[in-house]
Protein backbone atom coordinates (compact mmCIF):
# COMPACT_ATOMS: atom_id res chain seq x y z
CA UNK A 1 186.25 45.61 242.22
CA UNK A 2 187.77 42.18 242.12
CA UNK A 3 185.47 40.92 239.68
CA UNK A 4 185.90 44.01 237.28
CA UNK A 5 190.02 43.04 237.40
CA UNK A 6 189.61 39.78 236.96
CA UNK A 7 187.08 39.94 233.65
CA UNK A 8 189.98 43.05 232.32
CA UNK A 9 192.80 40.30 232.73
CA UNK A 10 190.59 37.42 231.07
CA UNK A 11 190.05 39.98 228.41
CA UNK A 12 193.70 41.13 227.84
CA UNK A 13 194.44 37.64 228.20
CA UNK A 14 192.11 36.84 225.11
CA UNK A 15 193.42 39.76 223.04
CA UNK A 16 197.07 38.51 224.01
CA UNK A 17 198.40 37.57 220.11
CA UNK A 18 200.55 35.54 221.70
CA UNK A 19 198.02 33.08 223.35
CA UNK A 20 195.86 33.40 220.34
CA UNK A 21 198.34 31.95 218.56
CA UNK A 22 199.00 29.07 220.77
CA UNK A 23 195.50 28.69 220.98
CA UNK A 24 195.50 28.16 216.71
CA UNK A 25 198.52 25.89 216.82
CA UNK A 26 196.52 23.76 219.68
CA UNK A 27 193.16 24.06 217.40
CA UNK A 28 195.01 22.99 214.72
CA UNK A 29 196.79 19.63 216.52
CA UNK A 30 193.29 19.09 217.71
CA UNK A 31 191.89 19.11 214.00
CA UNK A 32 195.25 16.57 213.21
CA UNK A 33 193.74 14.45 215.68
CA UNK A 34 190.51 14.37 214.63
CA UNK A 35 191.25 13.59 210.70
CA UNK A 36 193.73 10.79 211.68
CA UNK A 37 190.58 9.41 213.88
CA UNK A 38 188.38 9.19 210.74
CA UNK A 39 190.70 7.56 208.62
CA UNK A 40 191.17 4.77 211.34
CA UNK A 41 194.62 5.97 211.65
CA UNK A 42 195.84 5.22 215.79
CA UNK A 43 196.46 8.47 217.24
CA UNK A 44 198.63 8.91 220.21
CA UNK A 45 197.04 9.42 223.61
CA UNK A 46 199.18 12.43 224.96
CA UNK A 47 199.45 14.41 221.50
CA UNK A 48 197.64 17.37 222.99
CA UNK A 49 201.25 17.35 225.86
CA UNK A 50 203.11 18.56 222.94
CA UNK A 51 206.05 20.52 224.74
CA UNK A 52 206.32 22.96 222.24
CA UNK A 53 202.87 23.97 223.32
CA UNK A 54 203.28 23.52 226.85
CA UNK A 55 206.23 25.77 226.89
CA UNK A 56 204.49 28.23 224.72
CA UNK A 57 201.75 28.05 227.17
CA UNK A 58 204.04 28.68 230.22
CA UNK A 59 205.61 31.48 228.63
CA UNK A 60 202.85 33.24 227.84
CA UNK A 61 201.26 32.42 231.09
CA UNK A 62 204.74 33.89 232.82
CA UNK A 63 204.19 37.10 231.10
CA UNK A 64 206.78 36.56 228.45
CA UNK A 65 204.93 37.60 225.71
CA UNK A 66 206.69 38.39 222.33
CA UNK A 67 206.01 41.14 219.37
CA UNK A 68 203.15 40.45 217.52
CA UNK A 69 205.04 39.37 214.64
CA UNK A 70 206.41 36.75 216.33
CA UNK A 71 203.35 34.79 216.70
CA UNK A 72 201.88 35.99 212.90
CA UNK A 73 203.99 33.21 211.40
CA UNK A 74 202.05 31.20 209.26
CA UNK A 75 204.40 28.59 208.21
CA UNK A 76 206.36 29.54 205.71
CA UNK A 77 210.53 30.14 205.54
CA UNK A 78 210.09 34.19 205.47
CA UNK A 79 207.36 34.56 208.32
CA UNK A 80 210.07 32.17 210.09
CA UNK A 81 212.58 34.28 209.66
CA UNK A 82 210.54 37.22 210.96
CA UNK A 83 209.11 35.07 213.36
CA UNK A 84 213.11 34.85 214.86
CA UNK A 85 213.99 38.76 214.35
CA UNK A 86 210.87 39.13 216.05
CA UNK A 87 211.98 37.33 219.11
CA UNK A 88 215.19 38.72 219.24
CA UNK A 89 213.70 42.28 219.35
CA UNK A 90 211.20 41.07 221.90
CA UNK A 91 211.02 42.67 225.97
CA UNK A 92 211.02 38.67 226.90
CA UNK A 93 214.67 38.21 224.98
CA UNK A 94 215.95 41.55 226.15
CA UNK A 95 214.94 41.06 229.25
CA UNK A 96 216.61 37.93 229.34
CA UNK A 97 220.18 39.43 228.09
CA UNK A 98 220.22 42.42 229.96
CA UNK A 99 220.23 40.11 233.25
CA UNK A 100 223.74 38.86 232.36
CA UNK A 101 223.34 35.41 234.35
CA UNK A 102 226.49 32.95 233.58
CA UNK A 103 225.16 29.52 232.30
CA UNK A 104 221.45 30.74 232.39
CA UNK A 105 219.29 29.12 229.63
CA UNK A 106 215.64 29.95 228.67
CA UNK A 107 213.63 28.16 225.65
CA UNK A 108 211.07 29.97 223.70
CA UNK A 109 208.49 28.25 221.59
CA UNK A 110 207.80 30.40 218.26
CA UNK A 111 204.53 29.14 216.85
CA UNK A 112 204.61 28.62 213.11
CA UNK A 113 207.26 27.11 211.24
CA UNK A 114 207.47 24.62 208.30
CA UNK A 115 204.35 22.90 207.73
CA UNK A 116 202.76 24.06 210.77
CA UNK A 117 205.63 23.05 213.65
CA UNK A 118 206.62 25.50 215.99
CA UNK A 119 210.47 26.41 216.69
CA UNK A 120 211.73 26.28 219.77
CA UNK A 121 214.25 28.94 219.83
CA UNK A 122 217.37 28.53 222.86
CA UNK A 123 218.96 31.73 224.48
CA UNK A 124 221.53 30.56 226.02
CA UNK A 125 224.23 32.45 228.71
CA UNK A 126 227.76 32.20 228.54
CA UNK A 127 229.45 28.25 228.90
CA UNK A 128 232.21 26.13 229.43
CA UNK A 129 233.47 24.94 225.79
CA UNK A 130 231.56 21.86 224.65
CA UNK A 131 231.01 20.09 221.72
CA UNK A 132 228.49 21.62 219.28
CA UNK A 133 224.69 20.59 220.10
CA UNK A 134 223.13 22.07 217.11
CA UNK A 135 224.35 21.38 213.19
CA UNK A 136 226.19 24.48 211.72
CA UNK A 137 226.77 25.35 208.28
CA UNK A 138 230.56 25.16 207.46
CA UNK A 139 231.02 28.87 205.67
CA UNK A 140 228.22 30.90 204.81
CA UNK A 141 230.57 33.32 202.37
CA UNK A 142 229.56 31.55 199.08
CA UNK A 143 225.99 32.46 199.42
CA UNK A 144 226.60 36.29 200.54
CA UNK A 145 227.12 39.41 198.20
CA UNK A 146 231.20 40.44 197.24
CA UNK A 147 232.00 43.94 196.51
CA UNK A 148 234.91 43.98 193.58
CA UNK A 149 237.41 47.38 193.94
CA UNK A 150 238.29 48.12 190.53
CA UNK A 151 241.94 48.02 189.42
CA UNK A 152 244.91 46.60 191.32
CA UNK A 153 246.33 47.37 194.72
CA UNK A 154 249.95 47.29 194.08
CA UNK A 155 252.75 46.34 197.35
CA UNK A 156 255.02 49.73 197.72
CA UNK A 157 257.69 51.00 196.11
CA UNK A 158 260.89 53.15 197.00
CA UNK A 159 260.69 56.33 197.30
CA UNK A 160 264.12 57.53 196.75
CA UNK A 161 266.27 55.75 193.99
CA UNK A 162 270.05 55.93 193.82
CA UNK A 163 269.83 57.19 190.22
CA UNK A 164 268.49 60.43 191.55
CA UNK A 165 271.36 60.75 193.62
CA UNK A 166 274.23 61.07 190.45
CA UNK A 167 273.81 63.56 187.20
CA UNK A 168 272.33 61.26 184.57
CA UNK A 169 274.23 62.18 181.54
CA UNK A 170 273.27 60.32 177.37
CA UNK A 171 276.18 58.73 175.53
CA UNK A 172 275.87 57.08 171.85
CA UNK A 173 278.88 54.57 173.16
CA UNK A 174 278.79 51.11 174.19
CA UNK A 175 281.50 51.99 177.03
CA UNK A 176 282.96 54.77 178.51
CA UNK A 177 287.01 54.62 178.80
CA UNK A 178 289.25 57.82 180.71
CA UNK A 179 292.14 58.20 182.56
CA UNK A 180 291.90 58.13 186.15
CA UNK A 181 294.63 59.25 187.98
CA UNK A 182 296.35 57.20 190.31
CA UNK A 183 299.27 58.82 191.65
CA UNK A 184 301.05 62.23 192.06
CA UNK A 185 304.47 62.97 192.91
CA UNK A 186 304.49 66.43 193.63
CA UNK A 187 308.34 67.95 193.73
CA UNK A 188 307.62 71.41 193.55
CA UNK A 189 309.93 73.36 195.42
CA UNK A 190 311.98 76.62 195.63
CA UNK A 191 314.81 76.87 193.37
CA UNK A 192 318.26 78.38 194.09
CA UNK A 193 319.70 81.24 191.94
CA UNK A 194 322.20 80.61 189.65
CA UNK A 195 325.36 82.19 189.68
CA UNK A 196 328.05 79.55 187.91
CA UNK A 197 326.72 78.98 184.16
CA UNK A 198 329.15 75.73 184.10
CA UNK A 199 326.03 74.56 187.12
CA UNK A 200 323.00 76.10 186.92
CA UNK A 201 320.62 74.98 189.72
CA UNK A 202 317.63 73.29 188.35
CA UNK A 203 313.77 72.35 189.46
CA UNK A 204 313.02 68.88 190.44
CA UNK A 205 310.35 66.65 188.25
CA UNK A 206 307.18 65.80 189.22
CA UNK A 207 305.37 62.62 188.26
CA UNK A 208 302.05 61.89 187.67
CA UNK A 209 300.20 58.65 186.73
CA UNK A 210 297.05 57.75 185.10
CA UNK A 211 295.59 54.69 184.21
CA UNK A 212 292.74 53.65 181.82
CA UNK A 213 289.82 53.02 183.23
CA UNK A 214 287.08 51.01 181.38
CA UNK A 215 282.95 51.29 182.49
CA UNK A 216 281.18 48.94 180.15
CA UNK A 217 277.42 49.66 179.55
CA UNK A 218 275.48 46.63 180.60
CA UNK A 219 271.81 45.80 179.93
CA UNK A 220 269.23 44.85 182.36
CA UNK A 221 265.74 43.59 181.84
CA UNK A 222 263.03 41.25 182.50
CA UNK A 223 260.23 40.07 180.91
CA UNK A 224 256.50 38.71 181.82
CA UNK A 225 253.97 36.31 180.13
CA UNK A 226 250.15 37.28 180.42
CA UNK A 227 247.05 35.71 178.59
CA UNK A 228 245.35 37.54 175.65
CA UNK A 229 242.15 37.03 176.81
CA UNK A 230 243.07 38.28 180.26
CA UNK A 231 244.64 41.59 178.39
CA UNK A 232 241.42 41.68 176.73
CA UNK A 233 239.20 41.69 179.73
CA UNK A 234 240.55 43.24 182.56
CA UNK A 235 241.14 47.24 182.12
CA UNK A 236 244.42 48.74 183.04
CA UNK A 237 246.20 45.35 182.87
CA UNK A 238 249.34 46.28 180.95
CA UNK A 239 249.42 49.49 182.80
CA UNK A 240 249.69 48.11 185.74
CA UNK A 241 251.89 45.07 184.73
CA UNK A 242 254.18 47.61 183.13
CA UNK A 243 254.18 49.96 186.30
CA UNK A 244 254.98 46.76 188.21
CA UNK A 245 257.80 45.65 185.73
CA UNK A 246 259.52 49.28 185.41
CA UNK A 247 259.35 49.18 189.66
CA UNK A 248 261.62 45.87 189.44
CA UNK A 249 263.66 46.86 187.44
CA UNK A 250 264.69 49.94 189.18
CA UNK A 251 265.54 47.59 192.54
CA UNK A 252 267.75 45.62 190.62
CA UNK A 253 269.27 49.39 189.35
CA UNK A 254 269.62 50.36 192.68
CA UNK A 255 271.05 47.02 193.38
CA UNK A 256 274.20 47.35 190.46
CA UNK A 257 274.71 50.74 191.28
CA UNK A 258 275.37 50.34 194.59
CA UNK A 259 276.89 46.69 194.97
CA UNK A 260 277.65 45.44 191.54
CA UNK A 261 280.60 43.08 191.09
CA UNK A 262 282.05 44.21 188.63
CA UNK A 263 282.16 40.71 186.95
CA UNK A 264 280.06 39.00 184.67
CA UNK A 265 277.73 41.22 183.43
CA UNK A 266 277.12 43.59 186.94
CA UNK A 267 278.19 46.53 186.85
CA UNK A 268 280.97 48.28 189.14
CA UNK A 269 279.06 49.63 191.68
CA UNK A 270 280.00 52.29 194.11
CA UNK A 271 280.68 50.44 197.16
CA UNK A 272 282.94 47.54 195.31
CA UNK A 273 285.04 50.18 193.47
CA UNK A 274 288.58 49.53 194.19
CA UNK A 275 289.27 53.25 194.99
CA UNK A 276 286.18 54.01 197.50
CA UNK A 277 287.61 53.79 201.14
CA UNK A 278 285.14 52.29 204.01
CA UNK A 279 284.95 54.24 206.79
CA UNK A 280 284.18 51.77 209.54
CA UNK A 281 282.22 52.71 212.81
CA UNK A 282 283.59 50.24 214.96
CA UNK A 283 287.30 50.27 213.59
CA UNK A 284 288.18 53.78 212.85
CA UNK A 285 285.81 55.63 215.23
CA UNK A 286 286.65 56.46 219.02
CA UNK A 287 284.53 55.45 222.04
CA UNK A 288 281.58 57.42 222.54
CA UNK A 289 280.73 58.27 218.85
CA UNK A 290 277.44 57.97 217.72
CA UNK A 291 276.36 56.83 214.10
CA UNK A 292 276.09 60.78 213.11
CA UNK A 293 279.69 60.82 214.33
CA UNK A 294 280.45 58.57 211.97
CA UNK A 295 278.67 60.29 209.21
CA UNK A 296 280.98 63.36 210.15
CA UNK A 297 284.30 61.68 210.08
CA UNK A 298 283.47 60.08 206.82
CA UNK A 299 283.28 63.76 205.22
CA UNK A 300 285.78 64.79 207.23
CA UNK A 301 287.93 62.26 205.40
CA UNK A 302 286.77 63.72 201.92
CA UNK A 303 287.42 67.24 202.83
CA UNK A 304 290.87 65.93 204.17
CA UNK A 305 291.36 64.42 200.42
CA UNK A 306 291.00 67.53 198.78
CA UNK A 307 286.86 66.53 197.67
CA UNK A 308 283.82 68.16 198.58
CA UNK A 309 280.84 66.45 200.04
CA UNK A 310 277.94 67.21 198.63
CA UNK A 311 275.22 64.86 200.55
CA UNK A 312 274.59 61.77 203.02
CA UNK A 313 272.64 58.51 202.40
CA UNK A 314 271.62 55.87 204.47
CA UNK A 315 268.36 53.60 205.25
CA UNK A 316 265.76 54.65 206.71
CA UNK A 317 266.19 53.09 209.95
CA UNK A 318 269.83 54.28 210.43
CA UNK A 319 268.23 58.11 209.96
CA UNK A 320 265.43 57.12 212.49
CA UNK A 321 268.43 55.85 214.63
CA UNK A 322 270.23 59.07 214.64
CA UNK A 323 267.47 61.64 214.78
CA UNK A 324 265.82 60.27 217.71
CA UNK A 325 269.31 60.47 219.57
CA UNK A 326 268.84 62.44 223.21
CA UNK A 327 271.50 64.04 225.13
CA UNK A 328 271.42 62.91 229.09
CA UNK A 329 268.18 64.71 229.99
CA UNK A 330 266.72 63.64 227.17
CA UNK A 331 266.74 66.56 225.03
CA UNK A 332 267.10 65.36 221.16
CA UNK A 333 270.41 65.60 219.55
CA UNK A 334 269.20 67.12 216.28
CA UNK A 335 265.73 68.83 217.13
CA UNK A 336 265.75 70.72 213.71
CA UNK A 337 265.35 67.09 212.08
CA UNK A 338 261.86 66.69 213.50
CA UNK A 339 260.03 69.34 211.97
CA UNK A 340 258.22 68.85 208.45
CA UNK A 341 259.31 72.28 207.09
CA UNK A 342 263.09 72.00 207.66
CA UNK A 343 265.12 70.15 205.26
CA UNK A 344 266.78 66.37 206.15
CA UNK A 345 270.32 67.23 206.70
CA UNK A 346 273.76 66.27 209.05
CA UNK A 347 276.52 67.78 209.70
CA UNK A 348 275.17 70.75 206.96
CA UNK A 349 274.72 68.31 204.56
CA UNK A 350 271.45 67.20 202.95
CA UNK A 351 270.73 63.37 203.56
CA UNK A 352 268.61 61.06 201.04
CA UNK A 353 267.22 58.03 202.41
CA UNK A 354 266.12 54.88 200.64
CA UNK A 355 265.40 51.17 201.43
CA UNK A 356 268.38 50.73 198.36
CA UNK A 357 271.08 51.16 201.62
CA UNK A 358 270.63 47.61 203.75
CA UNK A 359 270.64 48.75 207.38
CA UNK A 360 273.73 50.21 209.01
CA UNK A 361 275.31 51.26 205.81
CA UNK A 362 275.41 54.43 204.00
CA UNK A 363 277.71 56.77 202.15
CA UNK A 364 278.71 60.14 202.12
CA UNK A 365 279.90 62.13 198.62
CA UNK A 366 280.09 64.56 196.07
CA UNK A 367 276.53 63.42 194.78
CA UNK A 368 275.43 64.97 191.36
CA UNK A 369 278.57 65.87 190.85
CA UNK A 370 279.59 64.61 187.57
CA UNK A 371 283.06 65.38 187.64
CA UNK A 372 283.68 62.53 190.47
CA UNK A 373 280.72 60.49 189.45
CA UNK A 374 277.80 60.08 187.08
CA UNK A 375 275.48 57.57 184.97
CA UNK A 376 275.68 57.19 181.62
CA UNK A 377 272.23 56.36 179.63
CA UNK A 378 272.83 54.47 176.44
CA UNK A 379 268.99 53.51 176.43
CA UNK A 380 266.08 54.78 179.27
CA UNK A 381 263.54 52.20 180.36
CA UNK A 382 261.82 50.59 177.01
CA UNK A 383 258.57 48.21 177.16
CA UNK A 384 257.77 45.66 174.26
CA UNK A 385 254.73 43.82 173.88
CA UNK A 386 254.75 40.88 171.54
CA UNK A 387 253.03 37.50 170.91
CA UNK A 388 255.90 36.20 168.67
CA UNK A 389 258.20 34.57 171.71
CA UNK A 390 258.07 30.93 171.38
CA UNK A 391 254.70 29.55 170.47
CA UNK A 392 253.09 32.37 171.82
CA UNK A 393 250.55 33.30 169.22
CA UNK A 394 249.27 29.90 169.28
CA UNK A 395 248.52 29.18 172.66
CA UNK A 396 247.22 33.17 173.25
CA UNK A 397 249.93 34.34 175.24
CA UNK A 398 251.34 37.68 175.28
CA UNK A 399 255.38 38.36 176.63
CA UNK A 400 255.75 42.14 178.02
CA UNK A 401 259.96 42.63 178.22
CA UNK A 402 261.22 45.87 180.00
CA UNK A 403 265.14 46.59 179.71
CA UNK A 404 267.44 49.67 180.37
CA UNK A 405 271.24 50.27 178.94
CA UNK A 406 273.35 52.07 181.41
CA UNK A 407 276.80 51.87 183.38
CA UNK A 408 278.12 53.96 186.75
CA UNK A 409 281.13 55.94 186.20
CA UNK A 410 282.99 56.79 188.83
CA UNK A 411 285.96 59.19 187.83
CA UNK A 412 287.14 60.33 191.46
CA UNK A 413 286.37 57.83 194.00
CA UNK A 414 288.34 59.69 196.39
CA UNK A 415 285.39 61.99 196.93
CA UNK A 416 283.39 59.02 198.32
CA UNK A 417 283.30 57.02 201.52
CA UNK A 418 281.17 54.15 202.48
CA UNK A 419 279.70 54.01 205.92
CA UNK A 420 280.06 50.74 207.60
CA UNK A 421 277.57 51.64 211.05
CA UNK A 422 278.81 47.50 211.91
CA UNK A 423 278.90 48.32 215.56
CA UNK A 424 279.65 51.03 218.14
CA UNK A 425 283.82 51.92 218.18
CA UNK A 426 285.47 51.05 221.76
CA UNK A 427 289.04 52.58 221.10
CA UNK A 428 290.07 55.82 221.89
CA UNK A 429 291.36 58.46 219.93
CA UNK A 430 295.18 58.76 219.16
């Protein structure tokens, strides 16, 4: 019985691909040997220790054989390559990870190779940081495949702009003059009877006072340069240049509607008109408001003037601020705010939100109501495409220019009120 297991384990052993291989790579040194002989050439005593081969040997000898593939290599750069994914896939290598030893090492000798050499392939455990042992190329992304996604992938825009807050209404003019009025002496009042004709009693008179008011259209626009042959070769270009163009121009809208100067050629926005009042959070609220307090009090001051709110706006941060507000067991203040199918609203009042408010600021009015405020379109958004700016035409160049004609007039400030959220109030109420 011995005998019979020992002649099946020579025979395995001579079937073993692995050692056949070996046993070709050692032929073949043998046959190197031999040739360099004949041609007189000295040939080193110990070139059959090879340690490539004596490794190999040991390995295969330790029953650490590898897929067949492995030892099919015949020399060239592709059977090395398979040679390698070969002896990653092999039960010696994945035997070898799955034993999760720190620091352990174990060399593999892969016969084949270029012009005959084996490759001694390293797997190698986890180490402390040392310098590399083995060159590395640099960056290997040149040589691999890119995938191209067609178009462009634009950065966001608002959602909400403070045009679509006001009534938009089309004038011919180049400005828009009216009388706003600035004061009223009321001196209605019950009159006496008269009985002596000599004296008749009389009413009192009233006063009233207007003065002109003046909202200049202004233009704003912008333009941008762009090769021909870039027009030319890249599809949807202008499209999205001009999407791009009409987006920045409606910031800097926002922008002069909101916090124009007044001066130069800005516009007089809403918050630097001389008749909107601030209502300040810190200064004219009472301890223990919240920022929706101060929301309230602001229309409470328009209702007060004899104006009806029609809306709240803010940032979006200052509405995240106040709908997440709890009560002291942490119930929310304003549950209805958190579900998708109710509308946005405070204080029954629907509230816009855009990234046009900077944070802790807002404003509460009579929004698209054009008797107390509204914008006045002399021209809507226009694009122009030309190659006639400058030297343009000769050097290939193409100028897009986007520009709007419009002006914010504000006819009853009164029914506004900015909301300064600048910090939380610590007086108390008088």
């Amino acid at each position: 019985m011995a005998d019979y297991i020992k002649r099946e384990k020579e025979q395995e052993q001579s079937e073993d691909p692995c050692r056949a291989a070996a046993q070709k790579i050692m032929d073949a040194v043998a046959r190197s040997a031999a040739e360099a002989e004949r041609q007189g050439k000295p040939v080193a005593q110990d070139i059959m220790k090879n340690p490539n081969l004596e490794r190999w040997a040991k390995t295969v000898s330790d029953g650490e054989t590898l897929e067949n593939k492995v030892a099919d290599s015949n020399g060239s750069t592709a059977n090395i390559i398979g040679a390698m994914d070969g002896f990653f896939k092999s039960p010696a290598f994945l035997h070898w990870k799955a034993q999760g030893k720190v620091g352990a090492t174990h060399e593999y000798a892969i016969p084949g190779g270029l012009r005959g050499q084996s490759v001694r392939a390293v797997a190698m455990g986890q180490m402390e940081t040392k310098a590399a042992q083995v060159a590395t190329v640099t960056d290997i992304r040149p040589v691999l495949a890119t995938d191209y996604i067609q178009g462009f992938v634009p950065q966001g825009v608002r959602q909400t702009r403070v045009r679509d807050l006001f009534t938009v209404l089309p004038t011919d003019a180049g400005a828009i003059k009216y009388l706003r009025e600035t004061g009223f002496t009321n001196a209605a009042a019950a009159k006496s009877e008269s009985t002596d004709p000599s004296s008749p009693s009389s009413f009192a008179a009233s006063t009233i006072t207007n003065t002109l008011q003046t909202a200049t259209i202004q233009t704003l626009g912008h333009y941008i340069r762009f090769p021909q042959e870039l027009m030319e070769d890249v599809s949807l270009l202008t499209s999205y240049l001009q999407a791009r163009m009409e987006s920045g121009l409606d910031d800097e809208e926002d922008r002069q509607l909101l916090h124009g100067s007044g001066t130069g050629a800005d516009f007089t926005g809403l918050f630097n008109d001389s008749g909107v009042t601030e209502y300040s959070w810190s200064a004219n609220g009472v301890s223990g408001d919240n920022r929706a307090d101060a929301f309230l009090m602001a229309a409470t001051a328009i209702l007060v003037a004899n104006y009806m709110p029609t809306g709240i706006a803010m940032s979006y941060t200052d509405w995240a601020r106040i709908i997440k507000l709890k009560d002291s067991e942490n119930n929310y203040l304003f549950p209805f705010a958190h579900h998708n199918e109710a509308p946005m609203g405070l204080w029954g009042l629907p509230v816009a939100r855009s990234n046009a408010f900077t944070l802790g600021q807002g404003a509460v009015g009579a929004f698209g109501n054009p008797g107390a405020a509204y914008i006045a379109d002399r021209m809507q958004t226009t694009v122009q495409v030309t190659d006639k700016y400058n030297d343009d035409i000769v050097k290939g160049l193409f100028t897009m220019v986007l520009r709007k004609r419009c002006c914010l007039v504000v006819s009853r400030p009164e029914s506004f009120r900015q909301v300064s959220l600048n910090a939380a109030p610590s007086g108390s109420e008088s």
